[in-house]
N, C-alpha and C. Protein backbone atom coordinates (compact mmCIF):
# COMPACT_ATOMS: atom_id res chain seq x y z
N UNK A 1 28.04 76.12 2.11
CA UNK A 1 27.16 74.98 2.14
C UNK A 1 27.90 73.76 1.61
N UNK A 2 27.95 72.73 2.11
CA UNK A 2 28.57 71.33 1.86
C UNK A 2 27.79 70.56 1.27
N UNK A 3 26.54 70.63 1.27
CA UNK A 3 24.99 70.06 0.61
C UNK A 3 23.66 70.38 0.90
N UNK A 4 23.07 69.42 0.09
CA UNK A 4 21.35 70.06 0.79
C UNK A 4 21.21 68.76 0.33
N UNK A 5 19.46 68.64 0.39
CA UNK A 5 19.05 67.31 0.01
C UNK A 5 17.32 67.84 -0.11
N UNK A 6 16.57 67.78 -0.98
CA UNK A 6 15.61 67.73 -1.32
C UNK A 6 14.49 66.78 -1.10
N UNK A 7 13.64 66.27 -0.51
CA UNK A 7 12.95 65.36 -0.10
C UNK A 7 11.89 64.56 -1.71
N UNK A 8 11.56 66.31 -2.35
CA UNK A 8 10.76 65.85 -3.40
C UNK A 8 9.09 65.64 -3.26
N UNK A 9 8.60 66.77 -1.91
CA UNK A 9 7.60 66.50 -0.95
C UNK A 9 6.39 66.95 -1.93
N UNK A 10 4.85 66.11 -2.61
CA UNK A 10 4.18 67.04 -3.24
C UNK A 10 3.10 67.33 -2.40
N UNK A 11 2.94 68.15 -2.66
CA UNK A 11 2.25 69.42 -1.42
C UNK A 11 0.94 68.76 -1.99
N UNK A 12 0.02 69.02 -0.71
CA UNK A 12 -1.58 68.34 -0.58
C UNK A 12 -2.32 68.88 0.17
N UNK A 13 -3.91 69.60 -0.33
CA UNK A 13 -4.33 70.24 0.48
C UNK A 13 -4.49 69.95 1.86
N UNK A 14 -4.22 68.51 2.24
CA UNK A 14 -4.68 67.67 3.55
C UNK A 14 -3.53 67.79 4.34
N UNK A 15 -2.67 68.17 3.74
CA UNK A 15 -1.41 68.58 4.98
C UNK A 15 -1.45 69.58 5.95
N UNK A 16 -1.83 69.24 7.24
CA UNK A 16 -1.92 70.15 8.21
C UNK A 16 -1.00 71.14 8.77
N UNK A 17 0.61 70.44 8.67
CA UNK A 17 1.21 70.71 9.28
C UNK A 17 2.91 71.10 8.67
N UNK A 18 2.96 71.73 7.78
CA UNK A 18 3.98 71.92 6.99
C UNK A 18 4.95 73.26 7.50
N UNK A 19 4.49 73.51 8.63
CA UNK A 19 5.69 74.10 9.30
C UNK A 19 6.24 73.54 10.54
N UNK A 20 5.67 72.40 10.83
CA UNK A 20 6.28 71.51 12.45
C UNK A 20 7.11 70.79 11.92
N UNK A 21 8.92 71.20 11.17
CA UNK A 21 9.24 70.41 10.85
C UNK A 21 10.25 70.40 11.86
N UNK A 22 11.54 69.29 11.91
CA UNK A 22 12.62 69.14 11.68
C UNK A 22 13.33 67.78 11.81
N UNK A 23 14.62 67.97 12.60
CA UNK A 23 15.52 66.68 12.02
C UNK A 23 16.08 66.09 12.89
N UNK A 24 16.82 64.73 13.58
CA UNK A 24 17.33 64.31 14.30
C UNK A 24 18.70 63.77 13.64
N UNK A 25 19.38 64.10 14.66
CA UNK A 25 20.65 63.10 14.30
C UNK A 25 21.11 61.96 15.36
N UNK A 26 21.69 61.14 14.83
CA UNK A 26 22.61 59.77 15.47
C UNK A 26 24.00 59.45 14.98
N UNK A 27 25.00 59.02 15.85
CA UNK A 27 26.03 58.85 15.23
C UNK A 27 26.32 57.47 15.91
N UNK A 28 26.75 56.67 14.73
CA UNK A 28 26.97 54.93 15.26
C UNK A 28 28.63 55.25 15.78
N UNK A 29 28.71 54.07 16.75
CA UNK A 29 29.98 54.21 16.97
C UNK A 29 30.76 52.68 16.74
N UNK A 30 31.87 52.57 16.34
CA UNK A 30 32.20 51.05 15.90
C UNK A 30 31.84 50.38 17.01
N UNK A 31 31.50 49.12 16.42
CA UNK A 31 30.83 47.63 16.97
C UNK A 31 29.67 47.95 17.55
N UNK A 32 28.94 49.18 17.64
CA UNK A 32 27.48 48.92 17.52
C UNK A 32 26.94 48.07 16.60
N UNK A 33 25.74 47.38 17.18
CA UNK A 33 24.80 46.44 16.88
C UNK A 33 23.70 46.66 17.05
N UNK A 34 23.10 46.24 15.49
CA UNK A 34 21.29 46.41 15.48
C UNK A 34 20.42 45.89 16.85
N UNK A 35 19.12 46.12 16.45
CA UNK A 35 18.51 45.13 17.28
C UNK A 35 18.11 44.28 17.66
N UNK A 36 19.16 43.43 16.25
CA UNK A 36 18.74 41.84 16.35
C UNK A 36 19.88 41.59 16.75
N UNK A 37 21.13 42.13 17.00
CA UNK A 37 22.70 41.64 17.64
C UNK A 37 23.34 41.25 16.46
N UNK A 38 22.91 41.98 15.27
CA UNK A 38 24.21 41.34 13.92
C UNK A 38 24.72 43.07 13.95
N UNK A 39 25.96 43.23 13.42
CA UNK A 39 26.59 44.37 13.34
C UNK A 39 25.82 45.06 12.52
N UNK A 40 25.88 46.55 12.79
CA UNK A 40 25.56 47.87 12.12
C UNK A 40 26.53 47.67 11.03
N UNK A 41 25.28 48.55 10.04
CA UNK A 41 26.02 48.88 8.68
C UNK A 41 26.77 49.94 9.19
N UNK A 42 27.71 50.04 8.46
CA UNK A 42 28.83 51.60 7.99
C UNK A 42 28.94 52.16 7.00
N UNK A 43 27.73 52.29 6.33
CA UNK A 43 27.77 53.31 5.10
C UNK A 43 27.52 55.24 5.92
N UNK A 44 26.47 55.01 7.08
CA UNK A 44 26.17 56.40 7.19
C UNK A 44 26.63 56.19 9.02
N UNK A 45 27.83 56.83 8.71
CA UNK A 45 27.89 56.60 10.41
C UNK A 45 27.39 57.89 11.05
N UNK A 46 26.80 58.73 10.38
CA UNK A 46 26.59 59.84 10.80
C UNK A 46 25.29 60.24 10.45
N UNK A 47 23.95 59.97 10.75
CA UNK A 47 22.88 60.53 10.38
C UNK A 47 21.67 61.66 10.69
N UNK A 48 21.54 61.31 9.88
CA UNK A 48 20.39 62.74 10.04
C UNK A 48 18.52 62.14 9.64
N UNK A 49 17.72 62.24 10.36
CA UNK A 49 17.09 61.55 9.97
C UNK A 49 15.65 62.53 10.03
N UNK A 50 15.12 62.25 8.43
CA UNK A 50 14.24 63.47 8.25
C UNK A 50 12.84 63.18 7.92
N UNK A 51 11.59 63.51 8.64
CA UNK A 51 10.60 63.65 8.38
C UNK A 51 9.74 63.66 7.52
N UNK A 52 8.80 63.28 6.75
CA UNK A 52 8.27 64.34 5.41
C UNK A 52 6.77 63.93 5.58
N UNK A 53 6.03 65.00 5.09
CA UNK A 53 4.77 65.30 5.33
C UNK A 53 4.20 64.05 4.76
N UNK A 54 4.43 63.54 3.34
CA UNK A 54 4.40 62.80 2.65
C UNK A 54 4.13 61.38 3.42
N UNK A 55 4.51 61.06 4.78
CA UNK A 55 4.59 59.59 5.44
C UNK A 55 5.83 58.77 5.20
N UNK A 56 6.69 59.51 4.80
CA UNK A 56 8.42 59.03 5.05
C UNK A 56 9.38 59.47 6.02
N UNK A 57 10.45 58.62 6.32
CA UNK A 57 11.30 59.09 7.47
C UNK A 57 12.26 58.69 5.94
N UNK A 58 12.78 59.57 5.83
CA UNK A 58 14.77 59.62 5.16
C UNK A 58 15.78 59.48 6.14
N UNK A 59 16.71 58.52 5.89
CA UNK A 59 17.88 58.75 6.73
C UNK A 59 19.00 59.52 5.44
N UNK A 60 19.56 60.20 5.79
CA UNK A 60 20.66 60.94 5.03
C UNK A 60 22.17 60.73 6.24
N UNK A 61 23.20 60.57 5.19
CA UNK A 61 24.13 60.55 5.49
C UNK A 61 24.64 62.01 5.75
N UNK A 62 25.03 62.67 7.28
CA UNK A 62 25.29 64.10 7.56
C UNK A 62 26.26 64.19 6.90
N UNK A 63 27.74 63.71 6.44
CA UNK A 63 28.42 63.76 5.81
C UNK A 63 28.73 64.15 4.38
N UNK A 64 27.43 63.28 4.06
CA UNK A 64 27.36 63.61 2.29
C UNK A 64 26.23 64.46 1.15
N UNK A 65 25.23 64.22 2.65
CA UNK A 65 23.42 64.32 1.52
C UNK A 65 23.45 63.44 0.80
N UNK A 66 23.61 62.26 0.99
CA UNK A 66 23.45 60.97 0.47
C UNK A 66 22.50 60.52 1.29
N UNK A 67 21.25 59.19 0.88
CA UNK A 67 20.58 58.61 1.68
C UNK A 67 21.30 57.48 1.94
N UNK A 68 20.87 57.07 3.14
CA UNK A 68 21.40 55.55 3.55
C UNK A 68 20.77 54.35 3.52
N UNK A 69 21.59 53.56 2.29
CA UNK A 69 21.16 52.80 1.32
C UNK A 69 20.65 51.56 2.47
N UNK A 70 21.57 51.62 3.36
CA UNK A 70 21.48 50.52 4.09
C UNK A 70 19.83 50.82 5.40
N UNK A 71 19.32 51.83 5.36
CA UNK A 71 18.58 51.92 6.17
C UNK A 71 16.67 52.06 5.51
N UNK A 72 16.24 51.09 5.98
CA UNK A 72 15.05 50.54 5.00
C UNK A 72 15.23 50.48 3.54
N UNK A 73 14.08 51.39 2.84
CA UNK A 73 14.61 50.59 1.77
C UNK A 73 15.18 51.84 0.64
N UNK A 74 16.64 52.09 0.61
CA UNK A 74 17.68 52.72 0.41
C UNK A 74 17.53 53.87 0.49
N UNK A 75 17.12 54.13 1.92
CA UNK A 75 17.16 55.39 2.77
C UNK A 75 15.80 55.89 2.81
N UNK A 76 14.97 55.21 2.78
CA UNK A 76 13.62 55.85 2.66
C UNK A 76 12.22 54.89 3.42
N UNK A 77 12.24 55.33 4.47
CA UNK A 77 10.86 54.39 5.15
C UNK A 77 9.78 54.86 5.22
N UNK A 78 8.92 53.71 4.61
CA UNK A 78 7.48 54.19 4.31
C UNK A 78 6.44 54.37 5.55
N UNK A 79 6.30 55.35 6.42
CA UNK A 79 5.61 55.52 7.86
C UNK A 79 4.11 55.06 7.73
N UNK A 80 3.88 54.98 6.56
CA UNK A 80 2.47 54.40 5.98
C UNK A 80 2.43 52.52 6.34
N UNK A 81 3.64 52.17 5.51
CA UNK A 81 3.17 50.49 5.99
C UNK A 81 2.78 50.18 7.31
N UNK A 82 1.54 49.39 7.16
CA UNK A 82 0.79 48.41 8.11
C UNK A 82 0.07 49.87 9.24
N UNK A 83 -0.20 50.94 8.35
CA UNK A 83 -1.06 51.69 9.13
C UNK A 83 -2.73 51.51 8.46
N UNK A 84 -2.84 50.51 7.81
CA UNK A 84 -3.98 50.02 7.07
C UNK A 84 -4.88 51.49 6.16
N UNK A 85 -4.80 52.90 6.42
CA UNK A 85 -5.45 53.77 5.86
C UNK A 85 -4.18 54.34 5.18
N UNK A 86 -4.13 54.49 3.86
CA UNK A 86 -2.85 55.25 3.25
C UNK A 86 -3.46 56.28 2.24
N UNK A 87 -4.61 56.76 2.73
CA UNK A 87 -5.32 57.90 2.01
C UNK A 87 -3.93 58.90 2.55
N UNK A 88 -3.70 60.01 1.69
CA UNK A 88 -2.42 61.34 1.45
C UNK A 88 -2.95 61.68 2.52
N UNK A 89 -2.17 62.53 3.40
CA UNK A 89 -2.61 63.58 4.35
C UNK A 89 -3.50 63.16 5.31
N UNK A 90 -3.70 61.83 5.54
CA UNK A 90 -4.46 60.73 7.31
C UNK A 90 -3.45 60.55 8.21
N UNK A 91 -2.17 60.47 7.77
CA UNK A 91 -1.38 60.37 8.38
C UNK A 91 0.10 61.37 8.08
N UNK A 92 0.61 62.44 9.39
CA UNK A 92 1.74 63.31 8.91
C UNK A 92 2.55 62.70 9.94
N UNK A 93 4.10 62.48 9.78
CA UNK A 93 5.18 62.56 11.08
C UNK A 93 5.20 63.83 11.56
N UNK A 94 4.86 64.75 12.44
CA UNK A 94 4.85 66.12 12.78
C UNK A 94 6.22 66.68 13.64
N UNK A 95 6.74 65.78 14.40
CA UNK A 95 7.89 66.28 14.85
C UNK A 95 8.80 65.41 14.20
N UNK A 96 10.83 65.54 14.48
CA UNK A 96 11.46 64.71 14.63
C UNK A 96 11.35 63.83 15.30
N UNK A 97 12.02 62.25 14.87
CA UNK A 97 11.83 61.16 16.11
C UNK A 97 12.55 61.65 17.12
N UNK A 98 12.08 60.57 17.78
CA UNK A 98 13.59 60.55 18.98
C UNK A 98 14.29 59.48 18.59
N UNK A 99 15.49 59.82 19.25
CA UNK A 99 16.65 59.11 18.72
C UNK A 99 17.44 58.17 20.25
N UNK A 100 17.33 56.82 19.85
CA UNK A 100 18.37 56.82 21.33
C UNK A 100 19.32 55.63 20.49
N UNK A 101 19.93 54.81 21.59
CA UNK A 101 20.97 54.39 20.69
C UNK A 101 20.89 53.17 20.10
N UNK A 102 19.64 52.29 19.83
CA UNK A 102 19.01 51.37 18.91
C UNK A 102 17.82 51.68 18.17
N UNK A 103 17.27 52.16 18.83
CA UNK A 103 15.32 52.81 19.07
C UNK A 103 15.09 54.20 17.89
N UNK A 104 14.55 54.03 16.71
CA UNK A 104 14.43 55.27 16.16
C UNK A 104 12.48 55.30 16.82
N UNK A 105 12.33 56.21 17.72
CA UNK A 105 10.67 56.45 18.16
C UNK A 105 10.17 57.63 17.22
N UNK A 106 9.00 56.94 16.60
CA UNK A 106 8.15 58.19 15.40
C UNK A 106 6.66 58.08 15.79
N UNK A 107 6.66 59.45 15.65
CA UNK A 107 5.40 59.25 16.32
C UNK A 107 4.40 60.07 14.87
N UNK A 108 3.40 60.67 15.43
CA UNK A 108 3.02 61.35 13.82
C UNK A 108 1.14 61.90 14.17
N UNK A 109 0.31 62.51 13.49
CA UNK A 109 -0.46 62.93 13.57
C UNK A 109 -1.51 62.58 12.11
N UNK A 110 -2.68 62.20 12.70
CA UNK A 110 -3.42 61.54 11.80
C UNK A 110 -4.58 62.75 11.92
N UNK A 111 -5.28 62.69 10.36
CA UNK A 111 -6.30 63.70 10.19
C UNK A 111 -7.33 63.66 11.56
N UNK A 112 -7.91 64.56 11.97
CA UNK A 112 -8.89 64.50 12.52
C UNK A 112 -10.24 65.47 12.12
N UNK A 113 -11.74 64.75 11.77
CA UNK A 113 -12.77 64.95 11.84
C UNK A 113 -12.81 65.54 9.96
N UNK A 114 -12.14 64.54 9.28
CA UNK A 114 -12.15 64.39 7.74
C UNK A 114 -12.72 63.36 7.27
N UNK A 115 -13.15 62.16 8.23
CA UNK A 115 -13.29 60.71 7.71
C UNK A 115 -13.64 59.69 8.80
N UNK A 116 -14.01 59.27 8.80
CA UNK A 116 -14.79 57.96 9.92
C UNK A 116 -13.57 56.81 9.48
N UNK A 117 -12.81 56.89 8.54
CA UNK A 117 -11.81 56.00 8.35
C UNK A 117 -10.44 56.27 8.84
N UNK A 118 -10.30 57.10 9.56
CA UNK A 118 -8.60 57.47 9.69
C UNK A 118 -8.10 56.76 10.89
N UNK A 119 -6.55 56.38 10.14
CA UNK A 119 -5.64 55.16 11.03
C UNK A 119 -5.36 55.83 12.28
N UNK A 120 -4.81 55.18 12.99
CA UNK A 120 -4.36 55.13 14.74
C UNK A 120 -3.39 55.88 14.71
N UNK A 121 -3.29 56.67 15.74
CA UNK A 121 -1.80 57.47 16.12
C UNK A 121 -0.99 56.97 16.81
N UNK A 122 -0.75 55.87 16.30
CA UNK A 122 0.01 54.84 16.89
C UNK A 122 1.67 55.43 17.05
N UNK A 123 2.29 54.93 18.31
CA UNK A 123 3.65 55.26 18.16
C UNK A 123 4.64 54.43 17.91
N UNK A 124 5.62 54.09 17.09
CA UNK A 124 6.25 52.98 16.64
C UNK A 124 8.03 53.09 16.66
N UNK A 125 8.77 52.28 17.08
CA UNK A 125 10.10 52.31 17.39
C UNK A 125 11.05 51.30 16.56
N UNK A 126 11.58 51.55 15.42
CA UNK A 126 12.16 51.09 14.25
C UNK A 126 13.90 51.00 15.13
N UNK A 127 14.67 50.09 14.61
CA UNK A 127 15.77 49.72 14.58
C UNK A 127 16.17 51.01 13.39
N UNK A 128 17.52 51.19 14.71
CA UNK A 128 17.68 52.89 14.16
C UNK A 128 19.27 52.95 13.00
N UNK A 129 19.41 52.01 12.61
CA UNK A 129 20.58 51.12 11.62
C UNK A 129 19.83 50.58 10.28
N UNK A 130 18.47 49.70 10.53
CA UNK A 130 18.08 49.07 9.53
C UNK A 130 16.34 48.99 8.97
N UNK A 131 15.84 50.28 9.96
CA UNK A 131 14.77 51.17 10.07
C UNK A 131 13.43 49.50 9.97
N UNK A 132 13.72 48.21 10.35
CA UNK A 132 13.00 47.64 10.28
C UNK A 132 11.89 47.61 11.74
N UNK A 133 10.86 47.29 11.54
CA UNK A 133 9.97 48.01 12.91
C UNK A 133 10.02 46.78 13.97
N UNK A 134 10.36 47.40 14.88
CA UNK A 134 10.65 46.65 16.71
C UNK A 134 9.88 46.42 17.68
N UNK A 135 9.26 47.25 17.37
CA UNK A 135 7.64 47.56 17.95
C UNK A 135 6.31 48.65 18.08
N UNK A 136 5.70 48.69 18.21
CA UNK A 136 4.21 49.36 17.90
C UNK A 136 3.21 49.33 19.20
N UNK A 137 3.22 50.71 19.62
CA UNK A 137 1.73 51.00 20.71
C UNK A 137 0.95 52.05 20.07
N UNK A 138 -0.28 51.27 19.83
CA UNK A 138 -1.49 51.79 19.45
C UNK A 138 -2.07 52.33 21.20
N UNK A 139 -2.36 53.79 21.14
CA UNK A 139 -3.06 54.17 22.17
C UNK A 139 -4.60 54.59 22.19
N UNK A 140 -4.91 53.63 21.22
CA UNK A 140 -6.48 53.61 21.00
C UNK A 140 -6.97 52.61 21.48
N UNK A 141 -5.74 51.20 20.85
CA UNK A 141 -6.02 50.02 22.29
C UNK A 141 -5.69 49.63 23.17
N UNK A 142 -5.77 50.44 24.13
CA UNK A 142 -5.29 50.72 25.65
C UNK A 142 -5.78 48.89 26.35
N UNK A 143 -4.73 48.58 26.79
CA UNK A 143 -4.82 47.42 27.21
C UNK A 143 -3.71 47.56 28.45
């Protein structure tokens, strides 16, 4: 074993889904560029990018089990912001994203038939360098 990395996940009876896990990887290649056209960081040219029941995506460096400092906010994106309900366990990431070569796509699974309040299963596509969000389809408001 070369590392591990611990997420630090605290378990909640509202978690549905604590065996649909896993992980994606990406690997930057020099002079890739974000999605605003300023250069990619190079701290994690090699990532791994991990799920948690909790409403976080981790990027980890495959190299080290280090998070990547440079990707939201020092390796840790909150899948909760601007989903307006942040009650524990309304909202899980259930699979890995997909990965393409700007686009981190997360999709995720929100409680159902717990609450007349639970957020949208909205699917959302983060800049896959600086995990800042690119865009957002809510398929509740079908337009």
């Amino acid at each position: 074993m070369r590392w591990s990395y611990d997420p630090k996940v605290q378990d909640n009876p509202t978690f549905q889904h604590l065996t649909c896990r896993g992980v994606s990887y990406h690997e930057t290649a020099a002079g890739d560029l974000n999605v605003d056209g300023t250069p990619a960081p190079t701290d994690c040219p090699r990532t791994i990018f991990l799920p948690v029941n909790d409403g976080r995506m981790v990027a980890i460096n495959a190299d080290t089990g280090k998070t990547c400092d440079s990707f939201a906010d020092h390796g840790t994106l909150d899948l909760l912001a601007g989903m307006g309900v942040k009650t524990v366990g309304f909202y899980e990431p259930t699979s890995p994203p997909v990965v393409s070569a700007k686009i981190l796509v997360v999709t995720g699974a929100v409680i159902d038939n717990y609450s007349t309040l639970e957020p949208s299963g909205v699917v959302r596509g983060f800049d896959i360098h600086t995990g800042k969000l690119v865009w957002a389809w809510d398929p509740r408001r079908r337009r």
